[in-house]
PDB file of N, CA and C in Angstrom:
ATOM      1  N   UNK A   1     -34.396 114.323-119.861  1.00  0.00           N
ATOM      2  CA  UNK A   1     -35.496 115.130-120.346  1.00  0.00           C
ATOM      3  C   UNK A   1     -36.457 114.242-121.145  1.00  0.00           C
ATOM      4  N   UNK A   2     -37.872 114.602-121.156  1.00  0.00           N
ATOM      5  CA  UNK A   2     -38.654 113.600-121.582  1.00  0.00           C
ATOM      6  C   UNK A   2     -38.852 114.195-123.484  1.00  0.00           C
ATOM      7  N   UNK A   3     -38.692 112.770-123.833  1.00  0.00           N
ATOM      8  CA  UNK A   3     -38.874 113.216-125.241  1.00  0.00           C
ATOM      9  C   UNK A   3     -40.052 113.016-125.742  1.00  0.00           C
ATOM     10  N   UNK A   4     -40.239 114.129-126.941  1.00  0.00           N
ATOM     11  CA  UNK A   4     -41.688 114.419-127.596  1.00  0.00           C
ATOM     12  C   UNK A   4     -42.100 113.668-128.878  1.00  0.00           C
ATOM     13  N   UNK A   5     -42.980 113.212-128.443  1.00  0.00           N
ATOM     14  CA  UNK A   5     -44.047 112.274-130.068  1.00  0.00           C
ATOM     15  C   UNK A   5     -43.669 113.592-130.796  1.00  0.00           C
ATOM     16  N   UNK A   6     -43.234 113.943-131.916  1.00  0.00           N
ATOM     17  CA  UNK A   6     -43.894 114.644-133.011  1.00  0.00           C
ATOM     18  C   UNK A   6     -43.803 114.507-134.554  1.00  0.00           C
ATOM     19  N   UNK A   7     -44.911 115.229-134.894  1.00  0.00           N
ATOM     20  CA  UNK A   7     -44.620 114.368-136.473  1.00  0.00           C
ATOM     21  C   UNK A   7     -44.690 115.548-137.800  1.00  0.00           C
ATOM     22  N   UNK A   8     -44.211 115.494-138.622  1.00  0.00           N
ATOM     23  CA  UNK A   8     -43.878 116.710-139.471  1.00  0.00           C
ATOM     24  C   UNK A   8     -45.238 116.476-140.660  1.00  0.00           C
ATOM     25  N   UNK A   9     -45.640 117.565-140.493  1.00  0.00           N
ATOM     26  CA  UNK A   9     -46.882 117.575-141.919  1.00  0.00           C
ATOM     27  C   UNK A   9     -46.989 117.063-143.100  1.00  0.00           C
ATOM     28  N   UNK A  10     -45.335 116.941-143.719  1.00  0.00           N
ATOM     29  CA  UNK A  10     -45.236 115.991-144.883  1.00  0.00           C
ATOM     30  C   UNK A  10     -43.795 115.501-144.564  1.00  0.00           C
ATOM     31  N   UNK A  11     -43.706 114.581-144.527  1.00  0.00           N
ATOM     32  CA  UNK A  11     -42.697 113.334-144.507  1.00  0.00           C
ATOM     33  C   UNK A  11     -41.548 113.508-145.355  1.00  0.00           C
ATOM     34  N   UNK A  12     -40.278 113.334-144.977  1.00  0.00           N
ATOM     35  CA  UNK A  12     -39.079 113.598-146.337  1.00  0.00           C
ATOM     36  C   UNK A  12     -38.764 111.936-146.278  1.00  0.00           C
ATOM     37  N   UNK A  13     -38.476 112.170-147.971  1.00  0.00           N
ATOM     38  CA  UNK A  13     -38.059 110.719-148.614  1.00  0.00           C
ATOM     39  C   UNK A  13     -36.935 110.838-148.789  1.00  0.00           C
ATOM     40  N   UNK A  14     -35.711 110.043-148.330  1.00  0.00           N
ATOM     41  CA  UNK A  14     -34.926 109.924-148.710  1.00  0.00           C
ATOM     42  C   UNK A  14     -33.999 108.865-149.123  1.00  0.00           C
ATOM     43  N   UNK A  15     -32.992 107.974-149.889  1.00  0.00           N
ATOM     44  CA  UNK A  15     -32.691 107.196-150.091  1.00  0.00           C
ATOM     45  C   UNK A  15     -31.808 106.403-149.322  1.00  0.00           C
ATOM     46  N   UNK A  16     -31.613 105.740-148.838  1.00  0.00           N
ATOM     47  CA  UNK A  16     -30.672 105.067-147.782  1.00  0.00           C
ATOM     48  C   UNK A  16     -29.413 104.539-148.803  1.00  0.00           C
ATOM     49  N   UNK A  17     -28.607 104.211-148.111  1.00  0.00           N
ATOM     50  CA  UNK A  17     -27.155 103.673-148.542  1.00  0.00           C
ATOM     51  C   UNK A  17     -27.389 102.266-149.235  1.00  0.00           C
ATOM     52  N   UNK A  18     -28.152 101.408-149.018  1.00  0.00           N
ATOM     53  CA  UNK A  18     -28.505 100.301-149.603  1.00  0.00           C
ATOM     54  C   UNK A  18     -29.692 100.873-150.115  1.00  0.00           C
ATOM     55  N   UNK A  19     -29.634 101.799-151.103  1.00  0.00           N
ATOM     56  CA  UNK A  19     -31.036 102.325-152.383  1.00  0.00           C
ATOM     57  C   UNK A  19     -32.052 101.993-152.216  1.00  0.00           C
ATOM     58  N   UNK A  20     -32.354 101.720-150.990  1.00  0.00           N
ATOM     59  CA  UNK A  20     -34.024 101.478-150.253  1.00  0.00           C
ATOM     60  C   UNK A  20     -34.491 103.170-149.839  1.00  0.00           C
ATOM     61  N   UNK A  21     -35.731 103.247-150.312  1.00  0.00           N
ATOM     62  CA  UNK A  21     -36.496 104.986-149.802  1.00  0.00           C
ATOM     63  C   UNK A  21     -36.778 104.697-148.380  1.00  0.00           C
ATOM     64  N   UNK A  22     -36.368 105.583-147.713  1.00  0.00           N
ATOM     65  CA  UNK A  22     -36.733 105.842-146.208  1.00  0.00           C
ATOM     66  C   UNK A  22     -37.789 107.162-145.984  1.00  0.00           C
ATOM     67  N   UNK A  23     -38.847 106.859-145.433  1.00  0.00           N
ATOM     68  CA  UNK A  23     -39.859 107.478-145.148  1.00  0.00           C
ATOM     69  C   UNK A  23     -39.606 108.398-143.946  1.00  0.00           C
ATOM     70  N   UNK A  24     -39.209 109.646-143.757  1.00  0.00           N
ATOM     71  CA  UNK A  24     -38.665 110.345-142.185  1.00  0.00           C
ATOM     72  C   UNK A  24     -40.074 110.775-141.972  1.00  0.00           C
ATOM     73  N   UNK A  25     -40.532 110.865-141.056  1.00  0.00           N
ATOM     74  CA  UNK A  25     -42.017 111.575-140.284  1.00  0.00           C
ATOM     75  C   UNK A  25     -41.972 112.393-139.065  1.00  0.00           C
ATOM     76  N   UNK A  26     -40.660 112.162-139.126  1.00  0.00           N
ATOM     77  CA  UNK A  26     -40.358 113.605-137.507  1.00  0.00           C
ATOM     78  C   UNK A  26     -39.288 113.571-136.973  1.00  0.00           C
ATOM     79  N   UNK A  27     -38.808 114.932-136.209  1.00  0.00           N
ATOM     80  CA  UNK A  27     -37.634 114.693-135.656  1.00  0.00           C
ATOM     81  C   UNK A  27     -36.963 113.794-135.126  1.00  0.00           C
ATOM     82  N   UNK A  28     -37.379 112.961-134.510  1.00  0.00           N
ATOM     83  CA  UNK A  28     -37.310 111.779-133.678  1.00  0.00           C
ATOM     84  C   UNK A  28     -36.567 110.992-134.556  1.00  0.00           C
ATOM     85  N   UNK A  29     -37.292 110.454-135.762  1.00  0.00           N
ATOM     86  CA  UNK A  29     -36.997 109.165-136.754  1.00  0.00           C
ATOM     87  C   UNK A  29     -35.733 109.567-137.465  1.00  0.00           C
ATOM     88  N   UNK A  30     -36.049 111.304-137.675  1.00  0.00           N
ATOM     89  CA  UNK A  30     -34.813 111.859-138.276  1.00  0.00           C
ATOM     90  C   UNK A  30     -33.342 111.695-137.495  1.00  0.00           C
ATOM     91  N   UNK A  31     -33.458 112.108-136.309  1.00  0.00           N
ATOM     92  CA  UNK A  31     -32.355 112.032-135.362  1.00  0.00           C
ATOM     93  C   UNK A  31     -31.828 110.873-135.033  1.00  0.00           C
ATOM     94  N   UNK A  32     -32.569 109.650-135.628  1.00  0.00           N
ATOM     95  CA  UNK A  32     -31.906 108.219-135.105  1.00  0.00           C
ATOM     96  C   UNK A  32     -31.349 108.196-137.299  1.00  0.00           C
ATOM     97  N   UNK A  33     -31.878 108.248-137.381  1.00  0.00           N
ATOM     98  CA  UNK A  33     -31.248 108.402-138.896  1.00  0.00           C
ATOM     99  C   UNK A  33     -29.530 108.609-139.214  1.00  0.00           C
ATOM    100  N   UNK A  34     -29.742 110.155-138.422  1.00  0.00           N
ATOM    101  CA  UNK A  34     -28.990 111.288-139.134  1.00  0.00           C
ATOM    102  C   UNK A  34     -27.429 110.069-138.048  1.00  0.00           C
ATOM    103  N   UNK A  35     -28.172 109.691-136.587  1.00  0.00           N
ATOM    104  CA  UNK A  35     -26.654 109.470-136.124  1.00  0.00           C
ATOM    105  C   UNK A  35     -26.931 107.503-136.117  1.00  0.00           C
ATOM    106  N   UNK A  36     -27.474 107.157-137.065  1.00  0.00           N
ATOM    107  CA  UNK A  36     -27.329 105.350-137.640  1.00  0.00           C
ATOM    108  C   UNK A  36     -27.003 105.117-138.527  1.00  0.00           C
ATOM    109  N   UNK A  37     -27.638 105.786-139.437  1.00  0.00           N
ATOM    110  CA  UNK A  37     -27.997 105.699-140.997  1.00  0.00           C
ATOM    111  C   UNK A  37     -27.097 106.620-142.078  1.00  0.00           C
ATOM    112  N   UNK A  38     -26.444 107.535-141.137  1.00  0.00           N
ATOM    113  CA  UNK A  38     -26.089 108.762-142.521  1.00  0.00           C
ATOM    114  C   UNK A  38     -24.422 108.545-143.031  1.00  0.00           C
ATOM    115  N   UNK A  39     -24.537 109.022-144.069  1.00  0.00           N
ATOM    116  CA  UNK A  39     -23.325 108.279-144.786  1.00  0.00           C
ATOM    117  C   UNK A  39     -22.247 108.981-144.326  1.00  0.00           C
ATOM    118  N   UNK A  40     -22.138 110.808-144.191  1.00  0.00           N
ATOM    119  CA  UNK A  40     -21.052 110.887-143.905  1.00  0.00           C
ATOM    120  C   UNK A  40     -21.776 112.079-142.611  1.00  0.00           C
ATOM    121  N   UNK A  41     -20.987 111.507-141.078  1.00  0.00           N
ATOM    122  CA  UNK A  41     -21.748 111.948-139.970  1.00  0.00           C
ATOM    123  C   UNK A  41     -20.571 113.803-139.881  1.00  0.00           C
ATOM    124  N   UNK A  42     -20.957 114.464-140.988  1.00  0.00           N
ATOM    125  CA  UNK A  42     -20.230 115.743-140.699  1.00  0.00           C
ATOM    126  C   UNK A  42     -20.539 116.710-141.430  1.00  0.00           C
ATOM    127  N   UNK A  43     -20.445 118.003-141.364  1.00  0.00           N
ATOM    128  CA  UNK A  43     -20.606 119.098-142.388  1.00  0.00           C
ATOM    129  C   UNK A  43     -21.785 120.010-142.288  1.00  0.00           C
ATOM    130  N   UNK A  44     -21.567 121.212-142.241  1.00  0.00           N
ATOM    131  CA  UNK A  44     -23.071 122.362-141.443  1.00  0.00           C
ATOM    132  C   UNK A  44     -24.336 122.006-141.547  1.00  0.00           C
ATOM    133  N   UNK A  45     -24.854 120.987-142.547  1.00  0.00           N
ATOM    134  CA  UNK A  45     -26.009 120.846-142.987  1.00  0.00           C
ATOM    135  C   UNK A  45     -26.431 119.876-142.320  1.00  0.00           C
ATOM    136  N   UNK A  46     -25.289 118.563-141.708  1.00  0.00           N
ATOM    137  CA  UNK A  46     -25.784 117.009-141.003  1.00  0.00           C
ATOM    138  C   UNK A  46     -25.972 118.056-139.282  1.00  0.00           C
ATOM    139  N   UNK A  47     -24.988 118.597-138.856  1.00  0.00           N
ATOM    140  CA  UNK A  47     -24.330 119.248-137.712  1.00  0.00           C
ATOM    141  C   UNK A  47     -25.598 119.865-137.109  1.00  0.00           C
ATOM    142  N   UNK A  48     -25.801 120.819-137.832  1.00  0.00           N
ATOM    143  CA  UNK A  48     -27.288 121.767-137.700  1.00  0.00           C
ATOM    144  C   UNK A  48     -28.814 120.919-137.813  1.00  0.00           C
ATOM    145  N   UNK A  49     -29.201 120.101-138.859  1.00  0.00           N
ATOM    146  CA  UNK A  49     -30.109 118.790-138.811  1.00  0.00           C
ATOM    147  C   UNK A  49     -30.271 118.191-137.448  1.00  0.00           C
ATOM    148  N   UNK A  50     -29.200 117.621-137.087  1.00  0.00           N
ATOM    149  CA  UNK A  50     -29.089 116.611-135.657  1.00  0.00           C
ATOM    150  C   UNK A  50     -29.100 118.304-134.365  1.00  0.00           C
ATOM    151  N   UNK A  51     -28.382 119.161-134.399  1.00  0.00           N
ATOM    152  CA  UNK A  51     -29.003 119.588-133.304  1.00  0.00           C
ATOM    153  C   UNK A  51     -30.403 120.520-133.190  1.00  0.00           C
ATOM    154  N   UNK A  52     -31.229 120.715-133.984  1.00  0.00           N
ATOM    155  CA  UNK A  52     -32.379 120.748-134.206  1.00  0.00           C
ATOM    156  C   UNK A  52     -33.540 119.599-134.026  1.00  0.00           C
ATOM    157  N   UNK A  53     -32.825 118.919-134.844  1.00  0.00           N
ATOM    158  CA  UNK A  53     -34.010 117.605-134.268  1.00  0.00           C
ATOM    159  C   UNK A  53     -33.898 116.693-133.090  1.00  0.00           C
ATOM    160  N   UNK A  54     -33.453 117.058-132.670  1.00  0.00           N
ATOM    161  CA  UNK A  54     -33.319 116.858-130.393  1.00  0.00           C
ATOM    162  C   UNK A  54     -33.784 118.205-129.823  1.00  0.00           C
ATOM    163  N   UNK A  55     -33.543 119.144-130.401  1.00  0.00           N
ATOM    164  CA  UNK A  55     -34.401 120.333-129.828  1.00  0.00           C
ATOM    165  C   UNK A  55     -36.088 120.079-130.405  1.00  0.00           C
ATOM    166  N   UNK A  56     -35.813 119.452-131.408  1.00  0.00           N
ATOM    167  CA  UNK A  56     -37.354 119.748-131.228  1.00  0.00           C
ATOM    168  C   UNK A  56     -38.069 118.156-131.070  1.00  0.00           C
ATOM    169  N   UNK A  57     -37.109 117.444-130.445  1.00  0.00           N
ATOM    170  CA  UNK A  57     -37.783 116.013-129.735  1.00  0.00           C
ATOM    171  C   UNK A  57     -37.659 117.040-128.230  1.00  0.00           C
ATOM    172  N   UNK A  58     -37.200 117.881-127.511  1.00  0.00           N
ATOM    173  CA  UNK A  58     -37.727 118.302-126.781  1.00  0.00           C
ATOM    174  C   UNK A  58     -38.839 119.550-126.131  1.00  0.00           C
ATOM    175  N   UNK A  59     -38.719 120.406-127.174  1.00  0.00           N
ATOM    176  CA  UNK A  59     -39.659 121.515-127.708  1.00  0.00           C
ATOM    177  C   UNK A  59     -40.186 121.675-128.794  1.00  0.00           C
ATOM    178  N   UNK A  60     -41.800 121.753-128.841  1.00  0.00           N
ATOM    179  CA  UNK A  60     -42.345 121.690-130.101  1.00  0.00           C
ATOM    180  C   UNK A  60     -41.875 122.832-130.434  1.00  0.00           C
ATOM    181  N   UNK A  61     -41.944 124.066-130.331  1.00  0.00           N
ATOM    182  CA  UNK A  61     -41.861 125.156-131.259  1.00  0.00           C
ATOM    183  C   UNK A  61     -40.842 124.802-132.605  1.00  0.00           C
ATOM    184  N   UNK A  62     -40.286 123.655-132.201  1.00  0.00           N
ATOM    185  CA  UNK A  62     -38.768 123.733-133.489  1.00  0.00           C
ATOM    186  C   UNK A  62     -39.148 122.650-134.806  1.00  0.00           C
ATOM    187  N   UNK A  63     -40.493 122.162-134.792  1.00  0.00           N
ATOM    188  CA  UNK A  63     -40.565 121.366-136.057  1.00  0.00           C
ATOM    189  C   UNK A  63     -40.399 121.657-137.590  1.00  0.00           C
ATOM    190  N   UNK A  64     -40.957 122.687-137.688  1.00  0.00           N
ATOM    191  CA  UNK A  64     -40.424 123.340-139.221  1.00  0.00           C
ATOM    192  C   UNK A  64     -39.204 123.510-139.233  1.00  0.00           C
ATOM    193  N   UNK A  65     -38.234 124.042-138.399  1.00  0.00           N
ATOM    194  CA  UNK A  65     -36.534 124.430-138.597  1.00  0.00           C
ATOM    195  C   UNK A  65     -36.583 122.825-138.282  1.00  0.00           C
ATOM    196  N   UNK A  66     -36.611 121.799-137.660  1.00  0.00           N
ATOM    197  CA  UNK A  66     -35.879 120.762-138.218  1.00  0.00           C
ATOM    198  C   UNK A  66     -35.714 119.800-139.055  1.00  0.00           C
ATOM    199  N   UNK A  67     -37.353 120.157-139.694  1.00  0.00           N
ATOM    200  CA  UNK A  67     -37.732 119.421-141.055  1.00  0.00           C
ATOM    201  C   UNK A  67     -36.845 120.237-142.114  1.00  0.00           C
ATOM    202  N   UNK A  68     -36.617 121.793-142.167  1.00  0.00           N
ATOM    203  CA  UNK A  68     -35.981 122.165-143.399  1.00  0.00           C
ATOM    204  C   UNK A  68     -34.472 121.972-142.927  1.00  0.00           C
ATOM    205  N   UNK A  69     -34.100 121.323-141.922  1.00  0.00           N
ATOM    206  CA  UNK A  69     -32.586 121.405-141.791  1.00  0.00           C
ATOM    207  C   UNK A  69     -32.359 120.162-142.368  1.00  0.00           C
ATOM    208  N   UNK A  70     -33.284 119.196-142.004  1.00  0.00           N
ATOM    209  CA  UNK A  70     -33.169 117.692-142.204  1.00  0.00           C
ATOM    210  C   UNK A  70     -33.044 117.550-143.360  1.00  0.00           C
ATOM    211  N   UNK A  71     -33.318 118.556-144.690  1.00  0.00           N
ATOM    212  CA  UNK A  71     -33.903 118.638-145.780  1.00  0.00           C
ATOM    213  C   UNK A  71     -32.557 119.035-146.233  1.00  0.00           C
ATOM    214  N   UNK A  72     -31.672 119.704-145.771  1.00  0.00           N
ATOM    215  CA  UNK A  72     -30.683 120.803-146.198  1.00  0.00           C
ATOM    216  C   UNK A  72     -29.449 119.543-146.031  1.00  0.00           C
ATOM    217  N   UNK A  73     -29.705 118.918-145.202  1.00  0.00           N
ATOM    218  CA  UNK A  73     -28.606 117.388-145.151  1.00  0.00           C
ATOM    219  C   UNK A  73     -28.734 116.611-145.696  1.00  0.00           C
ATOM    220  N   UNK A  74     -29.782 116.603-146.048  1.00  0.00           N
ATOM    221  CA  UNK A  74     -29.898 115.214-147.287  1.00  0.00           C
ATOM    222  C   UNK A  74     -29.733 115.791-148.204  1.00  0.00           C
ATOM    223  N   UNK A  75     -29.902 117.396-148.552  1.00  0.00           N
ATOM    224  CA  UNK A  75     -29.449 117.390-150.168  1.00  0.00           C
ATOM    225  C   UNK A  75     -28.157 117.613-150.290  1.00  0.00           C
ATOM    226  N   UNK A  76     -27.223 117.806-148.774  1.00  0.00           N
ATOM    227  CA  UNK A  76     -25.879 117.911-148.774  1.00  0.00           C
ATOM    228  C   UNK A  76     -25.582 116.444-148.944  1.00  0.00           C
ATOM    229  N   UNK A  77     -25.833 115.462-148.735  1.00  0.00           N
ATOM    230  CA  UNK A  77     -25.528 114.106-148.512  1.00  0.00           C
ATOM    231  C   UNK A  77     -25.922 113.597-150.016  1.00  0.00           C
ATOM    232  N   UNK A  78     -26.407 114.141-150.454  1.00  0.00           N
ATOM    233  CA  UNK A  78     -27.061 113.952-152.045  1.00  0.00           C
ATOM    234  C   UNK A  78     -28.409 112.574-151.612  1.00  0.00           C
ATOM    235  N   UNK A  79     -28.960 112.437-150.516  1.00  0.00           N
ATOM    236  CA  UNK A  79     -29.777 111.485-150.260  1.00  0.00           C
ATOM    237  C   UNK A  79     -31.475 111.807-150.735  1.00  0.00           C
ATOM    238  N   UNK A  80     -31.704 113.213-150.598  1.00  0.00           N
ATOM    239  CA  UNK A  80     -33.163 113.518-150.368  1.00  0.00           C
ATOM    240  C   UNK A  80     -34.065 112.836-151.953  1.00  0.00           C
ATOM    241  N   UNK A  81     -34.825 112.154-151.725  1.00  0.00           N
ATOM    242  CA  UNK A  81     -35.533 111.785-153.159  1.00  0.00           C
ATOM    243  C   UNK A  81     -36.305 112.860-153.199  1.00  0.00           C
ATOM    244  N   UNK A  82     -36.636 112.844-154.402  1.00  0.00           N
ATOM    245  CA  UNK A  82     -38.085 113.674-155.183  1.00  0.00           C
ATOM    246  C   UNK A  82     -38.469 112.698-156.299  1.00  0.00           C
ATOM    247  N   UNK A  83     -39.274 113.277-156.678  1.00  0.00           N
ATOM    248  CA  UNK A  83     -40.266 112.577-157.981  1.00  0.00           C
ATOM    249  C   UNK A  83     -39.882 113.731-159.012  1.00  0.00           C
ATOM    250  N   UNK A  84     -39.450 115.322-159.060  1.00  0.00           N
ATOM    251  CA  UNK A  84     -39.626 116.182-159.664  1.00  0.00           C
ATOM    252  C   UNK A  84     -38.520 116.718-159.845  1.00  0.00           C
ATOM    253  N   UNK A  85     -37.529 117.220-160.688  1.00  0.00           N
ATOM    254  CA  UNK A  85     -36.061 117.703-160.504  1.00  0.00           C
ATOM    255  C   UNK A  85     -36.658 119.254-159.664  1.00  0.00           C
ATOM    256  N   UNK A  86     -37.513 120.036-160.032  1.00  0.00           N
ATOM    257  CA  UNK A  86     -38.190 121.417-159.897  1.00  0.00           C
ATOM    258  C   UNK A  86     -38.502 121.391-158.440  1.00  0.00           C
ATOM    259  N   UNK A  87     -39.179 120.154-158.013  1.00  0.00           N
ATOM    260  CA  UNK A  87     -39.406 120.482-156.230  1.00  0.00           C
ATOM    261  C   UNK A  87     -37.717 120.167-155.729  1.00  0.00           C
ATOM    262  N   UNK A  88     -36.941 119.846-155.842  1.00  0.00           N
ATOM    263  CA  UNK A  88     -35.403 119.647-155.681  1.00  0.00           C
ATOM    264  C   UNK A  88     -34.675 121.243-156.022  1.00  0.00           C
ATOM    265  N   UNK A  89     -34.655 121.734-156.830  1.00  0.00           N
ATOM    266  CA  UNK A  89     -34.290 123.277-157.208  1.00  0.00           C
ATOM    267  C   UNK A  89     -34.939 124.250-156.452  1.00  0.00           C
ATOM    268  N   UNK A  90     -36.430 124.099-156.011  1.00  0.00           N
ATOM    269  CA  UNK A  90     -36.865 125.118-155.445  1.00  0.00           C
ATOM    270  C   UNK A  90     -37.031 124.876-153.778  1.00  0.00           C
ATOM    271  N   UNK A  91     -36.148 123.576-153.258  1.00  0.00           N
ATOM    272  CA  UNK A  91     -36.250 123.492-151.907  1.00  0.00           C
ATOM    273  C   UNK A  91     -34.751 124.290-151.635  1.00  0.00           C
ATOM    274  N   UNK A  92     -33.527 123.972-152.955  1.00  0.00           N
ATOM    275  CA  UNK A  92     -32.511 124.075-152.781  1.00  0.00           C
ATOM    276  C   UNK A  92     -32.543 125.856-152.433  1.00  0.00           C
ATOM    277  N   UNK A  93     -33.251 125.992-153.394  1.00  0.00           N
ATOM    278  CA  UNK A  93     -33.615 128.116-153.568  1.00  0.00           C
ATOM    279  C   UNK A  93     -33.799 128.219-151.948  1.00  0.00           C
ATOM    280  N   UNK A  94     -35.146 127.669-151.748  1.00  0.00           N
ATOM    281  CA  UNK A  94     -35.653 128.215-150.504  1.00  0.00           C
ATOM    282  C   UNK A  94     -34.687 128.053-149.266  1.00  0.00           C
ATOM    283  N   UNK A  95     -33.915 127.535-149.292  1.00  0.00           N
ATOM    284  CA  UNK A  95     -32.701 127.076-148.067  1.00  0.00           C
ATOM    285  C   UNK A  95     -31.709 127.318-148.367  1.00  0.00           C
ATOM    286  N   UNK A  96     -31.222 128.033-149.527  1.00  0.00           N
ATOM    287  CA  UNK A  96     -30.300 128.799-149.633  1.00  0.00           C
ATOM    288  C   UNK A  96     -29.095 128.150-149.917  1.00  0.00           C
ATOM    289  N   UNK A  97     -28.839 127.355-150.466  1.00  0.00           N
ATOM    290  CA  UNK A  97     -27.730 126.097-150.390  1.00  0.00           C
ATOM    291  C   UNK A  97     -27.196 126.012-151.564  1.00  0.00           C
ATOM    292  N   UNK A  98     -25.861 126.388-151.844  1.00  0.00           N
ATOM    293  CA  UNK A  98     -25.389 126.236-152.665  1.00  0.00           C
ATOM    294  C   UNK A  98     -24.876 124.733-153.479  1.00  0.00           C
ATOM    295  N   UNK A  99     -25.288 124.143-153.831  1.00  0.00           N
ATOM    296  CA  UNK A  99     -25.591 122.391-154.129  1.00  0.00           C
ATOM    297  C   UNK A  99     -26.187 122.813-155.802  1.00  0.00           C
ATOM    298  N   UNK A 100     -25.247 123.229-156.611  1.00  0.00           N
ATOM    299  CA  UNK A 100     -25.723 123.378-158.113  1.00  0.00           C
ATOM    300  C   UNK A 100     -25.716 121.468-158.350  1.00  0.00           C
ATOM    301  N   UNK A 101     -24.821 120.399-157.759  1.00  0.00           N
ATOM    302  CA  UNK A 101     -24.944 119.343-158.706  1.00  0.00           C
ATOM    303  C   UNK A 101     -26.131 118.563-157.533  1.00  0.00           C
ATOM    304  N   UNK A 102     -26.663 118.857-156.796  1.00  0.00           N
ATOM    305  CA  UNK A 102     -27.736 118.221-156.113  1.00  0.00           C
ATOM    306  C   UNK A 102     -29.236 118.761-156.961  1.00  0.00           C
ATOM    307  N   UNK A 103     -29.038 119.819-157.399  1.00  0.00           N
ATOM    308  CA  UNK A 103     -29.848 120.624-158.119  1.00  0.00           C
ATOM    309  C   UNK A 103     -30.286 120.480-159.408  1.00  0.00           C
ATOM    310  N   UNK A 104     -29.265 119.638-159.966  1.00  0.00           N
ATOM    311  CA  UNK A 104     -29.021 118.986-161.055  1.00  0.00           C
ATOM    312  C   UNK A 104     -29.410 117.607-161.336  1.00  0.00           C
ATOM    313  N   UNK A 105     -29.298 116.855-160.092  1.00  0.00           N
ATOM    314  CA  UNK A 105     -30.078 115.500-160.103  1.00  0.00           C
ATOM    315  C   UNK A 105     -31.017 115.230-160.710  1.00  0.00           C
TER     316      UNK A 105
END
């Protein structure tokens, strides 16, 4: 199946295993991430991330669900940076994720 350029409206930062920020810009970059880069390759939040972001390297309709899934694994992975503890609490709210010590960061 042919895969799709696409790119997410705002970019997630997240920290890599060697404490370098990684810049994600779309499913694509995310999905080579989630199965190169991620520290621990398991658990509803990595599981759901990776099969979303191949659905939506093959159908656009799925870019928002795989940017907030991608989002929901890194704060399970404790990886996602912010600049703000408050945008971290209120992504955690909006996705429903129980992660009080990611929340806490």
């Amino acid at each position: 199946m042919t895969r799709l350029i696409a790119f997410w409206t705002s970019p997630v930062h997240i920290r890599a295993k060697d404490g370098h920020t990684l810049t994600i810009e779309g499913p694509s970059h995310a999905e080579d991430v989630l199965k190169s880069r991620w520290p621990v390759k398991q658990g509803p939040h990595f599981e759901n991330a990776l099969e979303l972001c191949v659905r939506a390297g093959e159908q656009p309709g799925h870019l928002g669900q795989a940017r907030d899934a991608f989002v929901a694994a890194a704060l399970e992975a404790g990886m996602l940076q912010t600049s703000r503890k408050q945008t971290l609490k209120t992504m955690a709210r909006k996705l429903n994720l129980g992660l009080p010590s990611a929340a806490s960061a």
